[in-house]
C-alpha atoms as a PDB file:
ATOM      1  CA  UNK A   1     202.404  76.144  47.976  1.00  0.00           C
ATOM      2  CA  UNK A   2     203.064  79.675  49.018  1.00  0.00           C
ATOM      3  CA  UNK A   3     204.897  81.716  51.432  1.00  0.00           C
ATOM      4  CA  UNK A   4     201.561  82.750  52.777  1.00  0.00           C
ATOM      5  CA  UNK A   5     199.655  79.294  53.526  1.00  0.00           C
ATOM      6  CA  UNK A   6     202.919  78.359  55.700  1.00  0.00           C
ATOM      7  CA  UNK A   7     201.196  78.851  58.906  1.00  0.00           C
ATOM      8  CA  UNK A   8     198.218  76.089  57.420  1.00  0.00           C
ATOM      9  CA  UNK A   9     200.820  73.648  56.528  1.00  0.00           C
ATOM     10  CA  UNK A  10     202.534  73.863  60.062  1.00  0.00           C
ATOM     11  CA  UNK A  11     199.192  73.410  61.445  1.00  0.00           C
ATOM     12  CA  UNK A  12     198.515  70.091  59.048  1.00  0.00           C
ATOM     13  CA  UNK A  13     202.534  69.482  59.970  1.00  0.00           C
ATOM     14  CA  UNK A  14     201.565  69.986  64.285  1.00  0.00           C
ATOM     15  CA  UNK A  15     198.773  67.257  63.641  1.00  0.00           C
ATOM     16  CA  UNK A  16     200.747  64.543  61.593  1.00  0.00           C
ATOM     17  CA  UNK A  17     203.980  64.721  62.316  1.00  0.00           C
ATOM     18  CA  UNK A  18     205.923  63.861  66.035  1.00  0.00           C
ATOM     19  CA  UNK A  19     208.777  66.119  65.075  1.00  0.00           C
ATOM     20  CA  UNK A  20     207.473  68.833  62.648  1.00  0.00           C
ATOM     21  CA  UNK A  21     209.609  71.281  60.852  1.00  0.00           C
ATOM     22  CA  UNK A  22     209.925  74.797  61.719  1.00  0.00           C
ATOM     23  CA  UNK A  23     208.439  77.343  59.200  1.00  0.00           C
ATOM     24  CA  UNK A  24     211.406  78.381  58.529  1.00  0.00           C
ATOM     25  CA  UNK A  25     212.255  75.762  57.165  1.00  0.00           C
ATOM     26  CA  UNK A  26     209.229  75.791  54.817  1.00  0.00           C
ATOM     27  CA  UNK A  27     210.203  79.431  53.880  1.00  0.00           C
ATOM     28  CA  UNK A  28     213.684  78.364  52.968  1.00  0.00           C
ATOM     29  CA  UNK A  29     212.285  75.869  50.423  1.00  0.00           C
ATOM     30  CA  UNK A  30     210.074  77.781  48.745  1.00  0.00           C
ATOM     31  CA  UNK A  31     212.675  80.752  48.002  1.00  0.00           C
ATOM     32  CA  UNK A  32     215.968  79.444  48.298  1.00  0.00           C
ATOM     33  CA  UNK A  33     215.605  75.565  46.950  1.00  0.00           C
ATOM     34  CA  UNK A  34     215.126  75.730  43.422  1.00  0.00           C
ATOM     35  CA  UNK A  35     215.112  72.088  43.454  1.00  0.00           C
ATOM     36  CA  UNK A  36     212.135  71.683  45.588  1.00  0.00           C
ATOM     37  CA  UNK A  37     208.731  71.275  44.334  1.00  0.00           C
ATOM     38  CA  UNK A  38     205.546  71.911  46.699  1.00  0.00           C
ATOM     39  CA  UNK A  39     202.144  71.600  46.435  1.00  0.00           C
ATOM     40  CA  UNK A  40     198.564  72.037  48.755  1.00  0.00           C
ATOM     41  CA  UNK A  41     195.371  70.563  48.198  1.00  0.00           C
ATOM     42  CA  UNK A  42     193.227  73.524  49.222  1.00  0.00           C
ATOM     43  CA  UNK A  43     189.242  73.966  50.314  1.00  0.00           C
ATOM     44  CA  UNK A  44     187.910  77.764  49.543  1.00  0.00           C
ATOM     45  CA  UNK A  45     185.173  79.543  50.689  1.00  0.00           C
ATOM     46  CA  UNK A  46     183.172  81.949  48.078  1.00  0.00           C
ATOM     47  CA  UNK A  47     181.729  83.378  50.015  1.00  0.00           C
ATOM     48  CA  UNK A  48     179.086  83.104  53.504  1.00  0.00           C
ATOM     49  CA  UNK A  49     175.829  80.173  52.871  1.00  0.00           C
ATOM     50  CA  UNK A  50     177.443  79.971  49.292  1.00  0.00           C
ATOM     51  CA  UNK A  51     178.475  76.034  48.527  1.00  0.00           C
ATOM     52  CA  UNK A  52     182.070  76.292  47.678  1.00  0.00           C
ATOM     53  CA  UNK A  53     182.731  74.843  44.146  1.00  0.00           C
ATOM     54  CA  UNK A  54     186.024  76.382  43.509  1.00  0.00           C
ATOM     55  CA  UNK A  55     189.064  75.442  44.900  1.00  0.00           C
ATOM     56  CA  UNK A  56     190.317  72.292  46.108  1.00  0.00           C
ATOM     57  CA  UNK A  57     193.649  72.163  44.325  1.00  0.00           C
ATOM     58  CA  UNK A  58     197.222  71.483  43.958  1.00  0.00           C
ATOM     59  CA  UNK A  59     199.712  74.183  43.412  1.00  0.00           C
ATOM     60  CA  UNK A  60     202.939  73.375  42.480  1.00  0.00           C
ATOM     61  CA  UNK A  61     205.922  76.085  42.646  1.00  0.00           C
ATOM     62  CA  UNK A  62     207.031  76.306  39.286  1.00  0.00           C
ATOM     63  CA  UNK A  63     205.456  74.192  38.224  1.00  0.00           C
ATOM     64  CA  UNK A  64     203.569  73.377  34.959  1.00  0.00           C
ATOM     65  CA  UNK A  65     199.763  71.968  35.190  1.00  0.00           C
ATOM     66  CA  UNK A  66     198.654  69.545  33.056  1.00  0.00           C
ATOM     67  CA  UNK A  67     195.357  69.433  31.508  1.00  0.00           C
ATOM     68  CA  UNK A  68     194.680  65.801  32.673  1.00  0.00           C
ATOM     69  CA  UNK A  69     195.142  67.057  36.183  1.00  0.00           C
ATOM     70  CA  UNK A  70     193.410  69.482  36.400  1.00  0.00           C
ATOM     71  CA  UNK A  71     190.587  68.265  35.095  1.00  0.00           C
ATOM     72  CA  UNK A  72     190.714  65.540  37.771  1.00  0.00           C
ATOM     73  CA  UNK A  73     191.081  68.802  40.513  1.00  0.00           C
ATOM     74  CA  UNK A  74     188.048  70.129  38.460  1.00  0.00           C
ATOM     75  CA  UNK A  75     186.159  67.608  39.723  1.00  0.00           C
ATOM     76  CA  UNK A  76     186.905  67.835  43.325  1.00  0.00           C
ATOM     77  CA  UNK A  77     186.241  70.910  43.980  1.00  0.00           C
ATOM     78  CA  UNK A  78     182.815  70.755  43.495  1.00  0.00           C
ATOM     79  CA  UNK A  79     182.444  68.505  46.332  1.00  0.00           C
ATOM     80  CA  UNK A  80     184.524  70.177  49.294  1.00  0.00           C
ATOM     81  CA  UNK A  81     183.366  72.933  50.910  1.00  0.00           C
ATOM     82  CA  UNK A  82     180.117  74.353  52.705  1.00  0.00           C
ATOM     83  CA  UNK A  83     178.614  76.534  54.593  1.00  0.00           C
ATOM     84  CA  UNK A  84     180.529  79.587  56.031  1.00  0.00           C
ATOM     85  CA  UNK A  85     179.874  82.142  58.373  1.00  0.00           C
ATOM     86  CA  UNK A  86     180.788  85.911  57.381  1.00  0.00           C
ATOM     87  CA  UNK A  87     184.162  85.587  60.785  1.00  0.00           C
ATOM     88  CA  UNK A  88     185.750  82.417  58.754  1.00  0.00           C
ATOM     89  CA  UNK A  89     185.737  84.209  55.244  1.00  0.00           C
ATOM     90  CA  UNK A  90     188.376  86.841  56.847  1.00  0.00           C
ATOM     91  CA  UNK A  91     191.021  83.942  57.500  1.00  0.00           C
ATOM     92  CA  UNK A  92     190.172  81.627  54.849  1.00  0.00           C
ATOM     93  CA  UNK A  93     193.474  81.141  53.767  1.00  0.00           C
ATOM     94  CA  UNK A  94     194.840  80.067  56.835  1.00  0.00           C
ATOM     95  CA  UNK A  95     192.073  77.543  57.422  1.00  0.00           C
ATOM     96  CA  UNK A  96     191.449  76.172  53.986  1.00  0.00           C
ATOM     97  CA  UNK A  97     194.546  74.037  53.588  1.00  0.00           C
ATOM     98  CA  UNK A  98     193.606  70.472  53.895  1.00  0.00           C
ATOM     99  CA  UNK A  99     196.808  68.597  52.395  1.00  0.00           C
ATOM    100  CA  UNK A 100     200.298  69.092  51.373  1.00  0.00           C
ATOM    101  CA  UNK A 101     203.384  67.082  49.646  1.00  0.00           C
ATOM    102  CA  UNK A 102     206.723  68.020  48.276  1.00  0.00           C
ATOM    103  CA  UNK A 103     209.462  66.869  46.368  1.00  0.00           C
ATOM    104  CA  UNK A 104     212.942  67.023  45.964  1.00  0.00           C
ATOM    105  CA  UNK A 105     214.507  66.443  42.178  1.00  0.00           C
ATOM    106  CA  UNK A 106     218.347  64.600  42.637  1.00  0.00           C
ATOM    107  CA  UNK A 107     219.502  64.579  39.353  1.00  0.00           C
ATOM    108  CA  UNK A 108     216.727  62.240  37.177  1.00  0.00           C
ATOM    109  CA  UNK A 109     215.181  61.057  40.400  1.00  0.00           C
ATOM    110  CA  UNK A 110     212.276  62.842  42.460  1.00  0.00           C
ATOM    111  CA  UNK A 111     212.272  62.168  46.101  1.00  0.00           C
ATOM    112  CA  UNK A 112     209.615  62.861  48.041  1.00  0.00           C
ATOM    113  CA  UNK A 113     210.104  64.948  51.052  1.00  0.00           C
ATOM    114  CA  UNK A 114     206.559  64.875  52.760  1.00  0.00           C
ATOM    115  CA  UNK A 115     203.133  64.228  52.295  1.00  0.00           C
ATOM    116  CA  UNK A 116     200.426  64.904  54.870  1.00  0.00           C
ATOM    117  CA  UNK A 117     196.357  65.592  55.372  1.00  0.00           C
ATOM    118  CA  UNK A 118     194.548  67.444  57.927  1.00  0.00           C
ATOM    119  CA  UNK A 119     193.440  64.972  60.685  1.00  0.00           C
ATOM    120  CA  UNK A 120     189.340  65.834  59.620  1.00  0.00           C
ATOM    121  CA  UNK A 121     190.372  64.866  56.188  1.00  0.00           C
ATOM    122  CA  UNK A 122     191.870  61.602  56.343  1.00  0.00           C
ATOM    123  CA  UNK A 123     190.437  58.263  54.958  1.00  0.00           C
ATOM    124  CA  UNK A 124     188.779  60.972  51.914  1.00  0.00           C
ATOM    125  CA  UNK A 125     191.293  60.301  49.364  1.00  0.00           C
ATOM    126  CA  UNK A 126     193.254  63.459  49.743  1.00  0.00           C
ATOM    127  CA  UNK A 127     196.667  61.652  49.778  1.00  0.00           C
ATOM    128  CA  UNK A 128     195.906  59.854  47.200  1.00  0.00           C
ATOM    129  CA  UNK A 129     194.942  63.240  45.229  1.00  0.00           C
ATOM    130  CA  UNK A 130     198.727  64.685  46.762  1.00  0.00           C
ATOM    131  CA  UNK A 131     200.401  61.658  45.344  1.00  0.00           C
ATOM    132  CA  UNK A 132     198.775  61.800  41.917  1.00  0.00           C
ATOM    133  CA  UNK A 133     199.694  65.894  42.168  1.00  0.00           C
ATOM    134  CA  UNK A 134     203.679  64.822  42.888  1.00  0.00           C
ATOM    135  CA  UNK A 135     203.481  62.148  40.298  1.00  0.00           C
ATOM    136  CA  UNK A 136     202.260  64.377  37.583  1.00  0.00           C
ATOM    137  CA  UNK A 137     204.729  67.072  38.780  1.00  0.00           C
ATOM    138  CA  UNK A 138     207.821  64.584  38.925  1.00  0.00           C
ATOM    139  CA  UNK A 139     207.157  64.014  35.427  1.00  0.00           C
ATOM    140  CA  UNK A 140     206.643  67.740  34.199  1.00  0.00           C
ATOM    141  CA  UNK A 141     210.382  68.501  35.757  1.00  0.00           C
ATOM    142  CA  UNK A 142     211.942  65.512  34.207  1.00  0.00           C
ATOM    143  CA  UNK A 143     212.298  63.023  36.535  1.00  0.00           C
ATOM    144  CA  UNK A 144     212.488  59.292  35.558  1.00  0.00           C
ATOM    145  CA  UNK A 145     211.864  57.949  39.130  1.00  0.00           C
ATOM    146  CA  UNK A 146     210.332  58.700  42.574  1.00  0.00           C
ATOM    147  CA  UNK A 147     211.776  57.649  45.736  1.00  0.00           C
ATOM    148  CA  UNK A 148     211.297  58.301  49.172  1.00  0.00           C
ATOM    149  CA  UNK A 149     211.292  56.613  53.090  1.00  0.00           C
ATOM    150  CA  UNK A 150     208.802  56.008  55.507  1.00  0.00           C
ATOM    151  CA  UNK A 151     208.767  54.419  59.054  1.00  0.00           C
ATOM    152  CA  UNK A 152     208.527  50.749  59.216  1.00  0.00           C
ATOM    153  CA  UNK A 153     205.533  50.948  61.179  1.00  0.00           C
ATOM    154  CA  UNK A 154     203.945  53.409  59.211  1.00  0.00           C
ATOM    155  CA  UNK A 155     201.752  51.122  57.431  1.00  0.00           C
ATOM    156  CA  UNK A 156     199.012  53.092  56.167  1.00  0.00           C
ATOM    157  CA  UNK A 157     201.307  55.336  54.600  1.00  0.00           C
ATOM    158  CA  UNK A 158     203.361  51.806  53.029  1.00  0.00           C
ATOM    159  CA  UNK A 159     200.246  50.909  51.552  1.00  0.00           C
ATOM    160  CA  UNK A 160     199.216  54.392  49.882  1.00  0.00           C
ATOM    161  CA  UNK A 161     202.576  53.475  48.216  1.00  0.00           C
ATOM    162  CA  UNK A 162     202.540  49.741  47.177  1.00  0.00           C
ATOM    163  CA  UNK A 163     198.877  50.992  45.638  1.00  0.00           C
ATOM    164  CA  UNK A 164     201.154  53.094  43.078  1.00  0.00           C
ATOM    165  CA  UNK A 165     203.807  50.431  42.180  1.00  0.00           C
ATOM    166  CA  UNK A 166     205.998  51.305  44.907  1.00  0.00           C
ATOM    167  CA  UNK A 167     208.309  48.645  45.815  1.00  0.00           C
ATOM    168  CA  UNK A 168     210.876  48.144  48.793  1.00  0.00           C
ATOM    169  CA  UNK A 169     214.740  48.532  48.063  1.00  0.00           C
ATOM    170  CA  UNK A 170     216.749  48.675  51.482  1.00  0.00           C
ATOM    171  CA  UNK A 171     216.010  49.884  54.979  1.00  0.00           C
ATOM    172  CA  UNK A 172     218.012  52.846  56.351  1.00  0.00           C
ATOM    173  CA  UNK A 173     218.611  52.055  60.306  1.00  0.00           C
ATOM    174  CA  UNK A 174     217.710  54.742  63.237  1.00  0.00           C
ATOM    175  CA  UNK A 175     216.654  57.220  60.219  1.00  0.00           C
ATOM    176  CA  UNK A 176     213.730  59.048  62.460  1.00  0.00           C
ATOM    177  CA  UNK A 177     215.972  60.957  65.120  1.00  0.00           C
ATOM    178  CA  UNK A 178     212.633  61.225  67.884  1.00  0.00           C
ATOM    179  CA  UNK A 179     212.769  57.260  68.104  1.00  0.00           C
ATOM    180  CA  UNK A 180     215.632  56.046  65.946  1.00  0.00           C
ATOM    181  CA  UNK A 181     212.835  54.116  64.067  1.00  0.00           C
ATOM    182  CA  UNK A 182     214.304  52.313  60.461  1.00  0.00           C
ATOM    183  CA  UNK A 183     213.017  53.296  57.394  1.00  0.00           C
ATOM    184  CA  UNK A 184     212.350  51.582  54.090  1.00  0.00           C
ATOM    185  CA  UNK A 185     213.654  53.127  51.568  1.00  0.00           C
ATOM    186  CA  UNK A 186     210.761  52.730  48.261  1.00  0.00           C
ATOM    187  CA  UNK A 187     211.152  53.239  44.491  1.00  0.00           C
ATOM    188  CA  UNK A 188     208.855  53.666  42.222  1.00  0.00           C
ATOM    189  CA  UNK A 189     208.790  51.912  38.374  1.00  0.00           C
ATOM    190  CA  UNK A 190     210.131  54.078  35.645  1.00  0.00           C
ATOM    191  CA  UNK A 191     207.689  57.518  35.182  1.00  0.00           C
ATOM    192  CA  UNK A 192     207.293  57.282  31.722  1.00  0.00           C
ATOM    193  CA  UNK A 193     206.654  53.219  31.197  1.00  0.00           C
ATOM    194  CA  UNK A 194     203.865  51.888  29.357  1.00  0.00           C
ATOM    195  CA  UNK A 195     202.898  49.927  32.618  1.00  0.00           C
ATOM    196  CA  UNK A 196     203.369  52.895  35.396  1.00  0.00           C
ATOM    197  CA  UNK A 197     201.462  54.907  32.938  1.00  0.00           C
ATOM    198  CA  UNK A 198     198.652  52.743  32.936  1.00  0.00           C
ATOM    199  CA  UNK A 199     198.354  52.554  36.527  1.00  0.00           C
ATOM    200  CA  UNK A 200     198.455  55.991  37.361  1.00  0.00           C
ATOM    201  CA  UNK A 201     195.925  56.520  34.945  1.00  0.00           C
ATOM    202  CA  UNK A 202     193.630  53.871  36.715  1.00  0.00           C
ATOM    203  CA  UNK A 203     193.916  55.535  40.046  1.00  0.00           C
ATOM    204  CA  UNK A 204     192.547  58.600  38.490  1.00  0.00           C
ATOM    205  CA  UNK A 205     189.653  57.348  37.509  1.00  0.00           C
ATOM    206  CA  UNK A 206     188.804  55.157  40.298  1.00  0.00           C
ATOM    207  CA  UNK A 207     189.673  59.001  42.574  1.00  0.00           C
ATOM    208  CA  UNK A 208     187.583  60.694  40.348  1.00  0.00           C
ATOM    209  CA  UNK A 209     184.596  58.202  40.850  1.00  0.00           C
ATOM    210  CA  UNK A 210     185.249  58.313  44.447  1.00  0.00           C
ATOM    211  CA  UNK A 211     185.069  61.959  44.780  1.00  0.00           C
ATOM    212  CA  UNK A 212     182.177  62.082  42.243  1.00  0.00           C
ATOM    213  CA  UNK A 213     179.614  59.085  45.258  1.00  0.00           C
ATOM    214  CA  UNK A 214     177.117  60.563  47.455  1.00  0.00           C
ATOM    215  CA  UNK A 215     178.881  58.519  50.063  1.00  0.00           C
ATOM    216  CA  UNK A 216     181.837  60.284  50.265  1.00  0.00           C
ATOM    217  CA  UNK A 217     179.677  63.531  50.349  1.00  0.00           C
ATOM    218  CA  UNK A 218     177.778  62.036  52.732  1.00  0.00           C
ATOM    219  CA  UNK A 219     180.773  61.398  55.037  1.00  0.00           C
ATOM    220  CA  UNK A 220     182.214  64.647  54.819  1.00  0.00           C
ATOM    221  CA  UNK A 221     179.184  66.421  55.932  1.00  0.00           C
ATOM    222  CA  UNK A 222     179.190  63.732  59.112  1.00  0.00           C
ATOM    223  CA  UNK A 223     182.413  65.107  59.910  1.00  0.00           C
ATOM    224  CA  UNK A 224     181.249  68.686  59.413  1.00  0.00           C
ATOM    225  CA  UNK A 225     184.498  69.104  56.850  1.00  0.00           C
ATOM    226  CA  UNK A 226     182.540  71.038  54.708  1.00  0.00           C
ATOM    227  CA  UNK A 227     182.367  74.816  56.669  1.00  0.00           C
END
């Protein structure tokens, strides 16, 4: 993430989020924290009635990207995009945002701060893509676990989770302040185990495949995602 796709994220932030944080806030983390890790999975136009095939991607400050990631990003970015009249080129940065995550590194853990999609792009596999994004990015700044909350009643979120080997530890009581909702507290397995590993490595090849079906192509252009 940069300073300069703040005003996307708050928009993604506006849609997904009851109490949303301000962009200062945003601004604060990306220069000041030097502990703070944050990334966007981005659509770009090329240009107008040229099929976008470069960039749906995730950034991450600092950060280092791997070779099996990207190649995974690689592959999904040939599939978002579209159609785009000459007016939308001119703000493209401020609409092409579709996803964004963060990440906090405590001492050998990572905890993650946020994670959200654009309301268009949900049920796609783009939080799944953020997820993989802060796993690989944990790991390239040394962390040994991931943590993080989430509402009790946020299922869908719970199961994106539980899918990567998340597991329940404790509940922290009144955590959101709009509600005083609980939160469960989730850990992941150790990074670097054998059986993490594996996983993670299966959910990047099932993602690819997904992104790779005409069905998922198919549903984006029902949506009209793609311009």
């Amino acid at each position: 993430m940069q300073v300069e796709d703040i005003p996307a994220v708050m928009e993604v932030e506006r849609q997904s989020f009851a109490m949303p944080w301000p962009s200062h806030a945003y601004k604060r983390e990306l220069k000041e924290n030097r502990l703070a890790r944050y990334i966007v999975a981005r659509r770009s136009f090329q240009g107008p009635d040229i099929l976008a095939t470069a960039q749906v991607g995730a950034e991450a400050q600092g950060a280092v990207r791997g070779p099996v990631r990207r190649g995974l990003l690689n592959w999904i970015t040939d599939l978002l995009g579209g159609s785009v009249p000459p007016a939308a080129v001119a703000d493209e940065r401020v609409h092409r945002v579709v996803g964004y995550a963060g990440i906090w590194l405590m001492v050998d853990e990572s905890h993650v701060t946020s994670i959200a999609v654009a309301a268009a792009y949900r049920g796609l596999g783009i939080g799944d893509l953020l997820f993989l994004s802060l796993i690989d990015t944990s790991r390239q700044i040394g962390a040994q676990y991931m943590t993080l909350e989430v509402r009790v009643t946020n299922t869908l979120a719970q199961n994106l989770y539980r899918e990567f080997g998340f597991k329940e530890t404790g509940v922290r009581k009144r955590y959101y302040s709009d509600n005083n909702e609980d939160a469960l507290i989730m850990w992941s397995d150790p990074l670097e185990s054998p059986g993490f590993q594996h996983m993670v490595e299966d959910h990047r090849r099932a993602l690819l495949d997904r992104f790779r079906s005409s069905q998922i192509v198919s549903e984006m252009r029902a949506r009209g995602v793609q311009a």
